[in-house]
Protein backbone atom coordinates (compact mmCIF):
# COMPACT_ATOMS: atom_id res chain seq x y z
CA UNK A 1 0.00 0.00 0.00
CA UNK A 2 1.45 3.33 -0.83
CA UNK A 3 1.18 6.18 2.00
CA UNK A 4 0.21 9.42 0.36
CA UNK A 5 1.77 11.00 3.34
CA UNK A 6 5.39 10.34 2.05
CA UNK A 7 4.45 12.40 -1.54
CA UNK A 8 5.09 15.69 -1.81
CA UNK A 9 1.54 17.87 -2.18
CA UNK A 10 2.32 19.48 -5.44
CA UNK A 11 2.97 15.45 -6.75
CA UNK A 12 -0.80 14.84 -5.51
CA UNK A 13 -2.19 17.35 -6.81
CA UNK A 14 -0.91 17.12 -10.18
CA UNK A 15 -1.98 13.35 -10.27
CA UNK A 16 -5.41 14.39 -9.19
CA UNK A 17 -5.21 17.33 -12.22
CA UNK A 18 -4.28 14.29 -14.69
CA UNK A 19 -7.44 12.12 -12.73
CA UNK A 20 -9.77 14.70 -13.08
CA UNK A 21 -9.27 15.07 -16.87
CA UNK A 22 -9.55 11.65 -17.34
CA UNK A 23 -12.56 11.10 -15.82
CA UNK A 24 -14.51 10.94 -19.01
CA UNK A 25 -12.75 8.43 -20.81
CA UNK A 26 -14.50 4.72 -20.23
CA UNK A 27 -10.70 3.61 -19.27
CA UNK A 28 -10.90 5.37 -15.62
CA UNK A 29 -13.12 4.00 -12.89
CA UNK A 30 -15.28 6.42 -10.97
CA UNK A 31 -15.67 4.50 -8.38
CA UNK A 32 -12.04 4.77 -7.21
CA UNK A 33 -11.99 8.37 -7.40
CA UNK A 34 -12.04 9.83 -3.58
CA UNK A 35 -12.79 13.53 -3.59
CA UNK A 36 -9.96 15.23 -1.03
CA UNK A 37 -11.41 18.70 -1.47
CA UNK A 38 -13.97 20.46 -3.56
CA UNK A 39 -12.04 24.19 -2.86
CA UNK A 40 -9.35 23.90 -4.32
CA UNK A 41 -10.43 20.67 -6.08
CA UNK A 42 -8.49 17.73 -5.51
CA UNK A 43 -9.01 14.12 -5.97
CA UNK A 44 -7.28 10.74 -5.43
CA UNK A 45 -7.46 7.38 -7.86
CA UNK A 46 -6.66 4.68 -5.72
CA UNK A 47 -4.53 2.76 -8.30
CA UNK A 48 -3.55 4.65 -10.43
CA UNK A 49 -0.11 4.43 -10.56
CA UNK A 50 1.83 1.38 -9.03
CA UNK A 51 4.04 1.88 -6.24
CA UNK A 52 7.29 1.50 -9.10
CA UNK A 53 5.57 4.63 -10.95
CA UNK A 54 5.27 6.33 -7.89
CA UNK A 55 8.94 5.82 -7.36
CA UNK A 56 9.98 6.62 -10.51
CA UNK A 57 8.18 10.05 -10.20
CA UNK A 58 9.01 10.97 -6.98
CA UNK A 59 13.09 10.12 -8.09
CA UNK A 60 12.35 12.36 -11.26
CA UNK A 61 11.07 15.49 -9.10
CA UNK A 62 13.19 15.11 -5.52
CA UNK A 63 16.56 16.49 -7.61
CA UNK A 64 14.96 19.19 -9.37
CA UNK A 65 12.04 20.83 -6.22
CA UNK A 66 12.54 24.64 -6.28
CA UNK A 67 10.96 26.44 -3.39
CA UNK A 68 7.88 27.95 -5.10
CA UNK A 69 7.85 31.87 -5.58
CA UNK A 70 4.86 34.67 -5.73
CA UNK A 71 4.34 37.64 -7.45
CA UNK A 72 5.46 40.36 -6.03
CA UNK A 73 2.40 43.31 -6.04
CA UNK A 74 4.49 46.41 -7.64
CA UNK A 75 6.44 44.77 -10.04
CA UNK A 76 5.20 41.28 -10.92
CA UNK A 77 8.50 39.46 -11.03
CA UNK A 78 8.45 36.02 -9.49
CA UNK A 79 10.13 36.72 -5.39
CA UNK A 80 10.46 34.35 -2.57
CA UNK A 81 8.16 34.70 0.09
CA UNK A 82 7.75 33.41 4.07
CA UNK A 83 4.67 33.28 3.33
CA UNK A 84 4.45 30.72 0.67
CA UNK A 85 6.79 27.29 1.82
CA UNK A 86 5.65 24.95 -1.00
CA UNK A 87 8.01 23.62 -3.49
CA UNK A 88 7.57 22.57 -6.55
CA UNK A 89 8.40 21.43 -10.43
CA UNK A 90 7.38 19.90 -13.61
CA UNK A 91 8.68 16.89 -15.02
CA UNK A 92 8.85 17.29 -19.08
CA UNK A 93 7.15 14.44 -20.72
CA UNK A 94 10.87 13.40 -22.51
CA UNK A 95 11.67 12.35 -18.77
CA UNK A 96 8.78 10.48 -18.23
């Protein structure tokens, strides 16, 4: 059984973005989709990745997690923040 708890949230959420998508193609299974939250929506599909995929993602995104940045209000360029203590990046589809 994979613990959620161990991924990072940005990794859940963007499996949940990919699951909610894909819910209107016969290939997914309502039934395993668990709604986490309606605002902001997220979801989890038990199964949808095996516990290998899971590993191979999480190996793809540890070495390249940048502390996530806001905007700042006068001048719109991306600036750390205390504030905001996510991390995050996106894995090009080459790498997948």
């Amino acid at each position: 059984m994979i613990k959620y708890s161990n991924f990072s949230p940005f990794l859940l959420l963007w499996i949940a973005s990919i699951v909610q998508k894909c819910l209107c193609s016969s290939i997914i299974n309502p039934s395993k989709v668990k709604t986490v939250s309606w605002k902001p929506r997220a979801f989890v599909y038990e199964g949808f990745l095996t516990e290998d995929e899971c590993n191979h993602l999480i190996s793809l995104a540890k070495s390249e997690l940048k502390r996530s940045a806001v905007a700042d209000n006068e001048s719109g360029k991306s600036t750390l923040s205390e504030v905001r203590t996510s991390s995050g990046m996106f894995i090009p589809k080459s790498k997948v």
